[in-house]
N, C-alpha and C. Protein backbone atom coordinates (compact mmCIF):
# COMPACT_ATOMS: atom_id res chain seq x y z
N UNK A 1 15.70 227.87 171.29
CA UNK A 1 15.29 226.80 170.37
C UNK A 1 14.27 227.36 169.38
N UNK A 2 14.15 226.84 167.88
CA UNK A 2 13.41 227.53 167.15
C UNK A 2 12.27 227.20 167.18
N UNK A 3 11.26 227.85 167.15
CA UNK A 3 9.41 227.77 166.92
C UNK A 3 9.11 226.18 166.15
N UNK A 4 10.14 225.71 165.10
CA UNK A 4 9.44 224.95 163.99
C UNK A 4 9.91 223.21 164.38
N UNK A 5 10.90 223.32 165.72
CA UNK A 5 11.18 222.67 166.44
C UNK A 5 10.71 221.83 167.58
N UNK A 6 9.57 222.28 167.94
CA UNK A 6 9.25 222.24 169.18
C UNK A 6 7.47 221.36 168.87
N UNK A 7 7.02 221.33 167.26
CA UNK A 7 6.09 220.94 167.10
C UNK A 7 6.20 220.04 166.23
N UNK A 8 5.25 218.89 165.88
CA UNK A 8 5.82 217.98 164.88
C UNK A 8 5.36 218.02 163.37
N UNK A 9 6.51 218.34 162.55
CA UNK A 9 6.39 218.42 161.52
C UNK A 9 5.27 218.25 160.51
N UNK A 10 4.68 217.34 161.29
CA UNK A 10 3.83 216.58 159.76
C UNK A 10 2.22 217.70 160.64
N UNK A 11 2.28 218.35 161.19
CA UNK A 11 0.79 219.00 161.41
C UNK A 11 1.41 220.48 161.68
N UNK A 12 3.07 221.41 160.60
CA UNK A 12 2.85 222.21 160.39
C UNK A 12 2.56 222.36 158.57
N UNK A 13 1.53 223.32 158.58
CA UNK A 13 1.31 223.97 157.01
C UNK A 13 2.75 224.15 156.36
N UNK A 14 2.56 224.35 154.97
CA UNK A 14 3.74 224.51 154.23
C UNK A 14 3.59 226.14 154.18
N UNK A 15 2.38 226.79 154.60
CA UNK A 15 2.41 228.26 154.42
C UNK A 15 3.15 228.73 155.85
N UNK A 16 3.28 227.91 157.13
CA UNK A 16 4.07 228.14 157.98
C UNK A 16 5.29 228.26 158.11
N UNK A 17 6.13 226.84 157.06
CA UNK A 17 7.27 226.57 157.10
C UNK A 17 7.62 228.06 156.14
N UNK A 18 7.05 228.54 155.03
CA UNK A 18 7.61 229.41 154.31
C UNK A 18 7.83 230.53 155.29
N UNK A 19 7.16 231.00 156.05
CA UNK A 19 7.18 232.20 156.56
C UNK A 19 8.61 232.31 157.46
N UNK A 20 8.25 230.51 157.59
CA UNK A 20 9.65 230.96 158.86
C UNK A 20 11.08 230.82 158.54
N UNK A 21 10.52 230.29 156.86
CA UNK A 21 11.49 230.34 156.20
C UNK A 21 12.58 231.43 155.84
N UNK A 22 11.14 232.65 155.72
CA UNK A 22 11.79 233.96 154.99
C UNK A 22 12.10 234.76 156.64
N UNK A 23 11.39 233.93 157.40
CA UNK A 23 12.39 234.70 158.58
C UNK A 23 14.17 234.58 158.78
N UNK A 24 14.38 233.49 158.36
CA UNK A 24 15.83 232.71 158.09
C UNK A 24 15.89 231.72 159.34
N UNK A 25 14.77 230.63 159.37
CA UNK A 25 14.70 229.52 160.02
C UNK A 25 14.83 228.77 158.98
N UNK A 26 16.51 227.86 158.68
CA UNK A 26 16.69 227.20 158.14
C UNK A 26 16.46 225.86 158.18
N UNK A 27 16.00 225.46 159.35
CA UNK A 27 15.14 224.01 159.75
C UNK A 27 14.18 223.92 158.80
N UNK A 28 13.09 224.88 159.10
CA UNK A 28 11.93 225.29 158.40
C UNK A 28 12.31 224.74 156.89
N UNK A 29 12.83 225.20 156.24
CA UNK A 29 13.24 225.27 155.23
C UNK A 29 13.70 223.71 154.69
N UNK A 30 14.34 223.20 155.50
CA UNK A 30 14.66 221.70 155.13
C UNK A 30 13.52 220.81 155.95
N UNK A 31 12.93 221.24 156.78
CA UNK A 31 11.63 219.96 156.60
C UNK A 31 10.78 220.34 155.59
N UNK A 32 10.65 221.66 155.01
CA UNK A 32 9.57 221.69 153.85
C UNK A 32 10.41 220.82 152.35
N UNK A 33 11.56 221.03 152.21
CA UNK A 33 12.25 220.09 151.01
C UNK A 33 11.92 218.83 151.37
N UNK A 34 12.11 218.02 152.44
CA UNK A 34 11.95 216.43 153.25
C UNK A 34 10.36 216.35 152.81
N UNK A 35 9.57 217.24 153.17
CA UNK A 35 8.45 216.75 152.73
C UNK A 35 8.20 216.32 151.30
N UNK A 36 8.55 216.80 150.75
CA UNK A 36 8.28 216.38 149.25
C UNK A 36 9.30 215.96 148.41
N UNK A 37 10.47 215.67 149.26
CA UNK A 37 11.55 215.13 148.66
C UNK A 37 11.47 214.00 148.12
N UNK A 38 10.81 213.11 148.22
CA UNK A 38 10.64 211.36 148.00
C UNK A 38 9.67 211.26 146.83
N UNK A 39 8.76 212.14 146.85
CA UNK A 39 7.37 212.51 146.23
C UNK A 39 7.66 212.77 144.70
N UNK A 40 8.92 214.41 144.94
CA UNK A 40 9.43 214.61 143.36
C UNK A 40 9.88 213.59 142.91
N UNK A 41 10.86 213.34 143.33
CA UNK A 41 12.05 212.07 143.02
C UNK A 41 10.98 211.55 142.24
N UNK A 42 10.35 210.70 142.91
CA UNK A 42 9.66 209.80 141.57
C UNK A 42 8.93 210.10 140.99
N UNK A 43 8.61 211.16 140.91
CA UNK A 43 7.38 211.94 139.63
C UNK A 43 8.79 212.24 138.80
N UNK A 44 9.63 213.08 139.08
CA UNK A 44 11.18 213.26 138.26
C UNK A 44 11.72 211.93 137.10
N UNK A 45 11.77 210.95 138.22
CA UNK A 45 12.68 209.46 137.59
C UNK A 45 11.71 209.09 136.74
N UNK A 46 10.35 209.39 137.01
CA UNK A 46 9.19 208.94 135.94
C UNK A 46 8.89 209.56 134.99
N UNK A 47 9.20 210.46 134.87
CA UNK A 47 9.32 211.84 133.69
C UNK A 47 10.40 211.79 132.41
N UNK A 48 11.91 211.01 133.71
CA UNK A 48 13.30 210.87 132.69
C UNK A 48 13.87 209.77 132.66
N UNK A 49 12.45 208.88 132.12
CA UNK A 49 12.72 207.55 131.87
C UNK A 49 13.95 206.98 130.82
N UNK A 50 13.51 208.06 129.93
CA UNK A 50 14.10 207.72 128.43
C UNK A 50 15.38 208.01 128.63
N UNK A 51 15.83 209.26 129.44
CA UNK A 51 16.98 210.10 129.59
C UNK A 51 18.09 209.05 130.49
N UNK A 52 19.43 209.31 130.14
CA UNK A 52 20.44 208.48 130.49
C UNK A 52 20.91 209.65 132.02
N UNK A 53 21.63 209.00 132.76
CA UNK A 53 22.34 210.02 133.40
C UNK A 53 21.74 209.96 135.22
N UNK A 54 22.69 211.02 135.16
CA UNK A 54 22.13 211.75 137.06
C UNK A 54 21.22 212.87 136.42
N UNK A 55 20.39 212.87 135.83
CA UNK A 55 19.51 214.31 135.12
C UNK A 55 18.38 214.62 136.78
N UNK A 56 18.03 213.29 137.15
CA UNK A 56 17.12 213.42 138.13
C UNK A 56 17.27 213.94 139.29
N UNK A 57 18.26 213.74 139.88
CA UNK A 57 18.81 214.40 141.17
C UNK A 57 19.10 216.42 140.91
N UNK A 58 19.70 216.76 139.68
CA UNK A 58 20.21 217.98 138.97
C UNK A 58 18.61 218.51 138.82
N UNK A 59 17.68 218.01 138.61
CA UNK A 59 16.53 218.43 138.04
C UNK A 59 16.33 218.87 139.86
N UNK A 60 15.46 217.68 140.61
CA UNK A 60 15.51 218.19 141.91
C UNK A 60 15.97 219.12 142.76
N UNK A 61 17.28 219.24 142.57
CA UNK A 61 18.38 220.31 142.70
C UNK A 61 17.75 221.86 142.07
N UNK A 62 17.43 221.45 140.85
CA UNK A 62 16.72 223.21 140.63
C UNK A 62 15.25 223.62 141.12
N UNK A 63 14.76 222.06 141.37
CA UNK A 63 13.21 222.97 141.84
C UNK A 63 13.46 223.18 143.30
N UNK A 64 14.65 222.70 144.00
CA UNK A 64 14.91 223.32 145.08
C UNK A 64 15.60 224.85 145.11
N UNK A 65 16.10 225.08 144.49
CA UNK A 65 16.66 226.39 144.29
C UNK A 65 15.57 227.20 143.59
N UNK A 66 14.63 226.71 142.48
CA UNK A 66 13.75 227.75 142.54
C UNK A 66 12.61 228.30 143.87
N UNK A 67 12.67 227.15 144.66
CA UNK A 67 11.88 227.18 145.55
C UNK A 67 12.62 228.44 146.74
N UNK A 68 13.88 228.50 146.77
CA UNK A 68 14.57 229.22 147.63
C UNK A 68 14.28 230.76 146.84
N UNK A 69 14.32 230.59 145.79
CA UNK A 69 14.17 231.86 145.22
C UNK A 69 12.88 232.19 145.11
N UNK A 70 12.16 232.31 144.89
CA UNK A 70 10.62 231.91 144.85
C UNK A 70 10.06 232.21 146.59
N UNK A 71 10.94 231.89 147.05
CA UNK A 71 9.80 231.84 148.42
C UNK A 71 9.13 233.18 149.25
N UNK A 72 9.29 234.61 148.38
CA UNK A 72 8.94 235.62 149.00
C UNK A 72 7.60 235.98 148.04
N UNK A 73 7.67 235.12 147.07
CA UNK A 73 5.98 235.46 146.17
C UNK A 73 5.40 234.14 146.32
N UNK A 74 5.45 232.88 146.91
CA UNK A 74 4.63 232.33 147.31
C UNK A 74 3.01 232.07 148.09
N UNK A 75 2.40 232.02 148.14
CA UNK A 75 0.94 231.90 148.56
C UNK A 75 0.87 231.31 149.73
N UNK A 76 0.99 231.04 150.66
CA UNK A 76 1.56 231.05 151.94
C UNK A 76 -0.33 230.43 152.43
N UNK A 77 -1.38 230.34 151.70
CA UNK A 77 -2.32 229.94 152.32
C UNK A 77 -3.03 228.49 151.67
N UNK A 78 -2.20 228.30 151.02
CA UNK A 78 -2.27 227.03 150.55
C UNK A 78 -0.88 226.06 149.81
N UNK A 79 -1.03 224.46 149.92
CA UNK A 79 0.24 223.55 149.58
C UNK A 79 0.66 223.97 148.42
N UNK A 80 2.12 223.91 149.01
CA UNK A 80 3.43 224.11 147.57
C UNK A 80 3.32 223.29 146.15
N UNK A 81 2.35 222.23 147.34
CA UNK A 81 2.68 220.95 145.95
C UNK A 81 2.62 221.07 144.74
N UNK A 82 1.85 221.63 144.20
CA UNK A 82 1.42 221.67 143.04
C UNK A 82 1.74 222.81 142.47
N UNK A 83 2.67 223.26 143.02
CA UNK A 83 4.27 224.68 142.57
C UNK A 83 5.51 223.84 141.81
N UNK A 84 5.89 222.97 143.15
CA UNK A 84 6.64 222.34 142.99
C UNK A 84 6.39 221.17 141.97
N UNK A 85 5.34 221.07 141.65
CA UNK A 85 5.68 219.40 140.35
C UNK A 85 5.70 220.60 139.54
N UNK A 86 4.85 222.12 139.33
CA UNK A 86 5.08 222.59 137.71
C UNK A 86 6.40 222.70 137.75
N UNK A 87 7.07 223.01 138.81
CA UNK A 87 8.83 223.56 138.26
C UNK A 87 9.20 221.82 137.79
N UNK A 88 8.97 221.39 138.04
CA UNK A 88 9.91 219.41 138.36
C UNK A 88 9.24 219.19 137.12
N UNK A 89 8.24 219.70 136.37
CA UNK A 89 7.63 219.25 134.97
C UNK A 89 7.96 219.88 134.26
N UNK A 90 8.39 221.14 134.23
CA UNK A 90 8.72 222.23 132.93
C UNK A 90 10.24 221.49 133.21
N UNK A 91 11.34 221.56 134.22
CA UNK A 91 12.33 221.10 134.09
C UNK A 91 12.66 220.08 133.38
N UNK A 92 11.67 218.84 133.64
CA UNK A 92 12.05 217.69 132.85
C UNK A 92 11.81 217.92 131.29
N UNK A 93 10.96 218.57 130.86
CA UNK A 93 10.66 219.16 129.76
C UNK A 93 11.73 219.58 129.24
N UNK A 94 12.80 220.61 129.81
CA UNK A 94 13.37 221.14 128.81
C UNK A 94 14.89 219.99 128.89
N UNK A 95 15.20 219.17 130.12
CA UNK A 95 16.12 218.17 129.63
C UNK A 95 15.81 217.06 128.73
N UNK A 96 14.46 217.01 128.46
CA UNK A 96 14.08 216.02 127.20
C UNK A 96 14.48 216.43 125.89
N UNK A 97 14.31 218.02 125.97
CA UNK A 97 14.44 218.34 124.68
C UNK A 97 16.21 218.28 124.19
N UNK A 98 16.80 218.68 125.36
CA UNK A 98 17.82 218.81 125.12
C UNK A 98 18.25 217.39 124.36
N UNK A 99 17.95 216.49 125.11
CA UNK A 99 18.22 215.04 124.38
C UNK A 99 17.99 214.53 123.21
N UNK A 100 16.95 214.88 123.03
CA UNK A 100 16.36 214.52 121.71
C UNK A 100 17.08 215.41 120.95
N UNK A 101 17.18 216.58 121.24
CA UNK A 101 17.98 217.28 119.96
C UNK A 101 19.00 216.58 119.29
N UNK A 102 19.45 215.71 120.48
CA UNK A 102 21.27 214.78 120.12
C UNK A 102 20.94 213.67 119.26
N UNK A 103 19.85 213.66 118.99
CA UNK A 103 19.35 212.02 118.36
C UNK A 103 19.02 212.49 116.71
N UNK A 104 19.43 211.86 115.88
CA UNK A 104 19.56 212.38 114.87
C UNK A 104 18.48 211.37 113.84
N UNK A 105 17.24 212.19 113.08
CA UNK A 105 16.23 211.52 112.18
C UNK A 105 16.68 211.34 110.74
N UNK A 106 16.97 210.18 110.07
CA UNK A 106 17.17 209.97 109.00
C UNK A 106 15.87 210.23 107.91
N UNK A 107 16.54 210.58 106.28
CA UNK A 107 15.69 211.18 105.68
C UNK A 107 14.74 209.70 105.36
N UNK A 108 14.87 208.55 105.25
CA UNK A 108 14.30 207.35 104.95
C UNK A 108 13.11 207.60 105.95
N UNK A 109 13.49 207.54 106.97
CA UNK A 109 12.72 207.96 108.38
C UNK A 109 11.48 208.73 108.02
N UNK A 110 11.52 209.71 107.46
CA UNK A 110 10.71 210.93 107.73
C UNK A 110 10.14 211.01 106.34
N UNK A 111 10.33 209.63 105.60
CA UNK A 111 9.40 208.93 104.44
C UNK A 111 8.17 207.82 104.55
N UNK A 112 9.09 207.29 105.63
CA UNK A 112 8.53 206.41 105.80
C UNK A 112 6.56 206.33 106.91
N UNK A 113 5.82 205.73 106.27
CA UNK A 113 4.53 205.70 106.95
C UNK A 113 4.44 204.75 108.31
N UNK A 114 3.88 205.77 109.34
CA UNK A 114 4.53 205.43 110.31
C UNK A 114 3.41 204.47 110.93
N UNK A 115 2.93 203.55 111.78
CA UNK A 115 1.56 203.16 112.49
C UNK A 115 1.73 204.38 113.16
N UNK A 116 0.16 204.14 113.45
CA UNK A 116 0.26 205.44 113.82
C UNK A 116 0.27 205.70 115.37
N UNK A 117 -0.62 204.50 115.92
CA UNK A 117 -0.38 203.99 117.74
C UNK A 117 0.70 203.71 118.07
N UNK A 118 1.97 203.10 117.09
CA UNK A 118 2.93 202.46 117.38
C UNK A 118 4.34 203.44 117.51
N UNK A 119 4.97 202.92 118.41
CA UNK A 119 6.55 204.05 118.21
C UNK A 119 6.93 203.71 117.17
N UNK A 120 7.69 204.66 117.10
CA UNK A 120 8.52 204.70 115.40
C UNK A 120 9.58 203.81 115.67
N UNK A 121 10.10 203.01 114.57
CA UNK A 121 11.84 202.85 115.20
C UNK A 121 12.67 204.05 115.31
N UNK A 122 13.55 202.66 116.12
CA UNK A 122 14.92 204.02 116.73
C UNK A 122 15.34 204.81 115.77
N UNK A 123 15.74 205.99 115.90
CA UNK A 123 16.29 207.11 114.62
C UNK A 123 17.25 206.25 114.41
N UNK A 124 18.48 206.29 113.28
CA UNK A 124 19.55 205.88 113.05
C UNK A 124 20.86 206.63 113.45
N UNK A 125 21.61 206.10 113.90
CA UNK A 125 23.01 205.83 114.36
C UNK A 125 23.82 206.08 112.97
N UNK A 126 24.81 206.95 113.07
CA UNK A 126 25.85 206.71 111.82
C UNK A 126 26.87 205.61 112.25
N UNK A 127 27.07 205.30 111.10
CA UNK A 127 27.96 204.43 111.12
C UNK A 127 29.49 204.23 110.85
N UNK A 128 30.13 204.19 112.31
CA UNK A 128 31.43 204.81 112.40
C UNK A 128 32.29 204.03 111.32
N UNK A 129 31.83 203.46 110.31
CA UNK A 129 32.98 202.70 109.56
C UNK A 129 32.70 203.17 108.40
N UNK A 130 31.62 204.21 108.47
CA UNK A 130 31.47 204.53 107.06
C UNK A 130 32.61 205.79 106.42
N UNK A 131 32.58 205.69 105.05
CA UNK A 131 34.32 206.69 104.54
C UNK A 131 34.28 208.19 104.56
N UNK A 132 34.80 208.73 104.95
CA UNK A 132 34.39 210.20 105.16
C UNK A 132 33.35 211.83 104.35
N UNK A 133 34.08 210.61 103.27
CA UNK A 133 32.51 211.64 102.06
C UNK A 133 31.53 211.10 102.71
N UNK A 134 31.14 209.98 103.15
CA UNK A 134 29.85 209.37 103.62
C UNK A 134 29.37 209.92 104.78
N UNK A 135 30.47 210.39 105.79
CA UNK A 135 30.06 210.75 106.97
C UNK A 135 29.79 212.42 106.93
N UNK A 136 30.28 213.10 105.92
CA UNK A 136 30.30 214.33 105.55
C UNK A 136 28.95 214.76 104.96
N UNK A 137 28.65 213.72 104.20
CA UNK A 137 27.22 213.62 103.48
C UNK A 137 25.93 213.63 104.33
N UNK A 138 26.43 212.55 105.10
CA UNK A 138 25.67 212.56 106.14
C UNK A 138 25.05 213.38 107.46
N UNK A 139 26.48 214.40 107.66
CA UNK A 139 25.98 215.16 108.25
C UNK A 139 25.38 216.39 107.65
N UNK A 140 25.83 216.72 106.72
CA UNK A 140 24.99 218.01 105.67
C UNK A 140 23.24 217.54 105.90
N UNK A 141 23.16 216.33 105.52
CA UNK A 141 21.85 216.19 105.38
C UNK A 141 21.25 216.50 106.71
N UNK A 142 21.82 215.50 107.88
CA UNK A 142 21.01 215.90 109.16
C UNK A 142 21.15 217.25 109.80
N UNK A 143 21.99 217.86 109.46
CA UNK A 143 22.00 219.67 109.33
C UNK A 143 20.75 220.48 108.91
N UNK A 144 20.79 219.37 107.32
CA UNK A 144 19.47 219.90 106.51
C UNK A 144 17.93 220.06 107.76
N UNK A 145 17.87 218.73 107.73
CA UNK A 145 16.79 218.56 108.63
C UNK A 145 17.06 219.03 109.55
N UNK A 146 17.54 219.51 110.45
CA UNK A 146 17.22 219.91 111.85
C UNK A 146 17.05 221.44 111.47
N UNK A 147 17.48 221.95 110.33
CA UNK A 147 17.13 222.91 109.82
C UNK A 147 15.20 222.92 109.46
N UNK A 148 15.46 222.52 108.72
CA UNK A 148 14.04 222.49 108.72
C UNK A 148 12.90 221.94 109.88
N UNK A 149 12.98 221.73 110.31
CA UNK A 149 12.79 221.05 112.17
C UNK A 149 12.30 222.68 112.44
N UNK A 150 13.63 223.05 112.19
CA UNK A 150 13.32 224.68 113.17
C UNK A 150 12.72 225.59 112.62
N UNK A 151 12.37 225.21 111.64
CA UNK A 151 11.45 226.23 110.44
C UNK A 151 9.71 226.07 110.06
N UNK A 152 9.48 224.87 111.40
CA UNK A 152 7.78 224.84 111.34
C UNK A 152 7.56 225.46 112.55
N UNK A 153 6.24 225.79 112.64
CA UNK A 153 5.34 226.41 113.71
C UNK A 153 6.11 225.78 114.44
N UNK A 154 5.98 226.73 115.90
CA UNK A 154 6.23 226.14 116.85
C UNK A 154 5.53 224.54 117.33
N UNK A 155 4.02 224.71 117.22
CA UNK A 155 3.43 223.58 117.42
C UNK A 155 3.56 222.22 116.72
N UNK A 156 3.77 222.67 115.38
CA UNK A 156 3.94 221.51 114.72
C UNK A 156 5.64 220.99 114.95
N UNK A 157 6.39 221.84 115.35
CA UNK A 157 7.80 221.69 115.21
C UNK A 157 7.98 220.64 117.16
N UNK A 158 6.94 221.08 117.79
CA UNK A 158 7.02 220.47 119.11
C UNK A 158 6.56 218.71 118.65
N UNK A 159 5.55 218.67 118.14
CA UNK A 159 5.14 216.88 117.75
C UNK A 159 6.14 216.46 116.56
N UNK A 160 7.00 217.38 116.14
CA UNK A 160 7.59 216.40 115.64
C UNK A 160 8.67 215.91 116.36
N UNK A 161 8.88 216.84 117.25
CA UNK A 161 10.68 216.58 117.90
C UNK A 161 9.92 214.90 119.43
N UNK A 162 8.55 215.29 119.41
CA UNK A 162 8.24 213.98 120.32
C UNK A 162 7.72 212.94 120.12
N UNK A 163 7.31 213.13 118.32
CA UNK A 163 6.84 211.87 117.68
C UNK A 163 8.62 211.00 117.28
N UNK A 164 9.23 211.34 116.62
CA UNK A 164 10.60 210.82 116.29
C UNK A 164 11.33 211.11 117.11
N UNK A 165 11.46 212.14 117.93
CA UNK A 165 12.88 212.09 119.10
C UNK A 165 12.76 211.72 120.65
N UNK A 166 11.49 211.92 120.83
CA UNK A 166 10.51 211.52 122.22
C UNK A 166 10.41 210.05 121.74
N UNK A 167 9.89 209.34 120.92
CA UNK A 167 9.93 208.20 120.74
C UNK A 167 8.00 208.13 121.60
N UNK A 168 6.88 209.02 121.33
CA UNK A 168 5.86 209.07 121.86
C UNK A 168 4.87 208.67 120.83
N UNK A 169 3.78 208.02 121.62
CA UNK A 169 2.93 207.54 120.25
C UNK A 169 1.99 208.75 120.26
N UNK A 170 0.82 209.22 119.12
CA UNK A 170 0.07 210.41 119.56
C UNK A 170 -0.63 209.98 120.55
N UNK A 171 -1.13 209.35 121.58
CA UNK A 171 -1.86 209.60 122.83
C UNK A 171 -1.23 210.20 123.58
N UNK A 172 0.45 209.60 123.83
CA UNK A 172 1.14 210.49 125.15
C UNK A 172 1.15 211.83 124.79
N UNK A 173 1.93 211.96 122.97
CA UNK A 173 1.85 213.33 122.77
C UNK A 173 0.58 214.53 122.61
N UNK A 174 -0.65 213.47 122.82
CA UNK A 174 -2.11 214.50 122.88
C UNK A 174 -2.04 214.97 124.39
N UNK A 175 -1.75 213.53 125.29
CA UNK A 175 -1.50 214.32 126.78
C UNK A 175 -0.83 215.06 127.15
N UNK A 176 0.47 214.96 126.51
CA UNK A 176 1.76 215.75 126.80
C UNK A 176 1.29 217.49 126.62
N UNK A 177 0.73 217.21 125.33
CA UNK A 177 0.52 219.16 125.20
C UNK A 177 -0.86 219.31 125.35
N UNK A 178 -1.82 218.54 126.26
CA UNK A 178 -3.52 218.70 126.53
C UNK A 178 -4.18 219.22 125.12
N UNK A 179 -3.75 218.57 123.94
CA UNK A 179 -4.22 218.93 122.78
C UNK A 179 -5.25 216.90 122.46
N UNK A 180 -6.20 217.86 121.72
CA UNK A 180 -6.60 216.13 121.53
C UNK A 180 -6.04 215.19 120.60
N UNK A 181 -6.10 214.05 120.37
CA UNK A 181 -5.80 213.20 119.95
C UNK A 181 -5.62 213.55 118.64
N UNK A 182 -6.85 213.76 118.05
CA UNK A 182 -7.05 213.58 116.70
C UNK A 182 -6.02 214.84 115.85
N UNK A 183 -6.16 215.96 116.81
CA UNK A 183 -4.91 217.17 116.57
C UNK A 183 -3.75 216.96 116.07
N UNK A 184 -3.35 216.31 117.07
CA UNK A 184 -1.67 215.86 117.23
C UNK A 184 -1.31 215.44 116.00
N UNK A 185 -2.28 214.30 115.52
CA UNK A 185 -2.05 213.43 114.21
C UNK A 185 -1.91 214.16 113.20
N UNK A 186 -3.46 215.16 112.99
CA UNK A 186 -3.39 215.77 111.81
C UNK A 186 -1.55 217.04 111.51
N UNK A 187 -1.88 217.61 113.20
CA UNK A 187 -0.36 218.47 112.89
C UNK A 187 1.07 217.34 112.36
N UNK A 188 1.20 216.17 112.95
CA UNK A 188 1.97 215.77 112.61
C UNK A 188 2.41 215.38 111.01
N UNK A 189 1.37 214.97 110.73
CA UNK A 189 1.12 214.45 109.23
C UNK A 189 1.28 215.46 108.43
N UNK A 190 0.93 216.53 108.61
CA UNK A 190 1.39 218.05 107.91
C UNK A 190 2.42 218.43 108.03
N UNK A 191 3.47 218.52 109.18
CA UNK A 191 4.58 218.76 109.73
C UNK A 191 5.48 218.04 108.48
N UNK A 192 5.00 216.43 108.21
CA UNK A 192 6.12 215.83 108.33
C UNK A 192 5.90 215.79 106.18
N UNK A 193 4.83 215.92 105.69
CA UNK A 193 4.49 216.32 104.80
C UNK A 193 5.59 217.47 104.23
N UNK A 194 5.54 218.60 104.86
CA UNK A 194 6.33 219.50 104.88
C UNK A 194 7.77 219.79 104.53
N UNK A 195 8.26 218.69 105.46
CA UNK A 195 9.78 218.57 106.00
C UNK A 195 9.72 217.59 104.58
N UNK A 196 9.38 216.65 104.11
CA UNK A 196 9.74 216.11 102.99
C UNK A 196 9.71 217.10 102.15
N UNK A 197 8.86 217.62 101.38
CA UNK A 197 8.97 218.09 100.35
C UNK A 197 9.99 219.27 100.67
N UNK A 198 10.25 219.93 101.50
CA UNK A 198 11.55 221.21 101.74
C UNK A 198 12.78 220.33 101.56
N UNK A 199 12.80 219.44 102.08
CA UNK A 199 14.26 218.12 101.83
C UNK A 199 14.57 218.12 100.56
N UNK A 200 13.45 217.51 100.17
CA UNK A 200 13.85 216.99 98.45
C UNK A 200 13.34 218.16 97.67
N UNK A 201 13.69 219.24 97.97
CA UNK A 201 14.29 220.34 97.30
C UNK A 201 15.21 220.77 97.37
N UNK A 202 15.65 220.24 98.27
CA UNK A 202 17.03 220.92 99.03
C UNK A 202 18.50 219.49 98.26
N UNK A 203 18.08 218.04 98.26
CA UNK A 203 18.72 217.40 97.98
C UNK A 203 19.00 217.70 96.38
């Protein structure tokens, strides 16, 4: 019978379960996922609110597999926990972005003065009845822009994709990147400064 068996779970260390992990005690290994299985989940589902889908379970799914991979440079003298939310937070991170990329900012949009506490409205939707020069037109332009999207600083190019595609007001996005408040605004307002005038040179 195995070692990790015989004692009750909740008063062994997670630097225990690893070890006996990398011994190839696969018990070990699935009461350390059980422990924090319930825990991610909803830090996860709370992360990919906005996001449609099974993204949450797929996300879980990789910080378990990084965790399998991962488990021979682990720190073995103190909790995983706070291993495991950075992987479950950079993950959700990069399926946000992915999403937002799909959401498309109209040039009216990125004229318009925004409140500045307040979400923006929804980006716009094309409109499937419109005639094909229209829809052709339409996409050149949002080509345009996502072109130019990808042509600011990284930093400024991050608040914009979470002020209009995150749908974030600047407080979440000051928390989101531990930048302060007043930052966020000014990069944004420059960002978006920017992206106009490169547009309507381009139109």
């Amino acid at each position: 019978m195995q070692m990790s068996t015989l004692i009750s779970p909740s008063v062994i260390s997670d630097g225990t379960y690893i070890a006996q992990s990398l011994a190839g005690d696969q018990y070990a290994f699935t009461q350390l996922t059980q422990r924090y299985h319930r825990q991610l989940l909803l830090f996860i589902r709370s992360c990919l609110q906005s996001v449609e889908g099974e993204e949450a379970e797929d996300v879980l799914q990789h910080v378990w597999l990084q965790l399998y991979l991962y488990l021979p440079t682990l720190d073995t003298s103190t909790p995983i926990k706070p291993w495991l939310f950075r992987v479950a937070w950079n993950r959700c991170r990069d399926v946000q972005r992915k999403t937002w990329r799909r959401r498309a900012i109209s040039f009216s949009l990125l004229e318009q003065e925004i409140e500045e506490e307040g979400r923006i409205p929804e980006v716009l939707i094309s409109d499937p009845d419109l005639l094909p020069e229209a829809i052709a037109e339409h996409h050149d332009l949002q080509c345009a822009i996502d072109r130019a999207i990808d042509q600011l600083p990284p930093r400024h190019r991050e608040i914009v994709v979470l002020r209009y595609k995150g749908q974030m007001t600047f407080t979440e996005i000051g928390l989101h990147l531990d930048i302060p408040l007043s930052t966020a605004k000014t990069y944004f307002h420059r960002a978006r400064k920017h992206l106009c005038m490169v547009l309507k040179e381009d139109r």
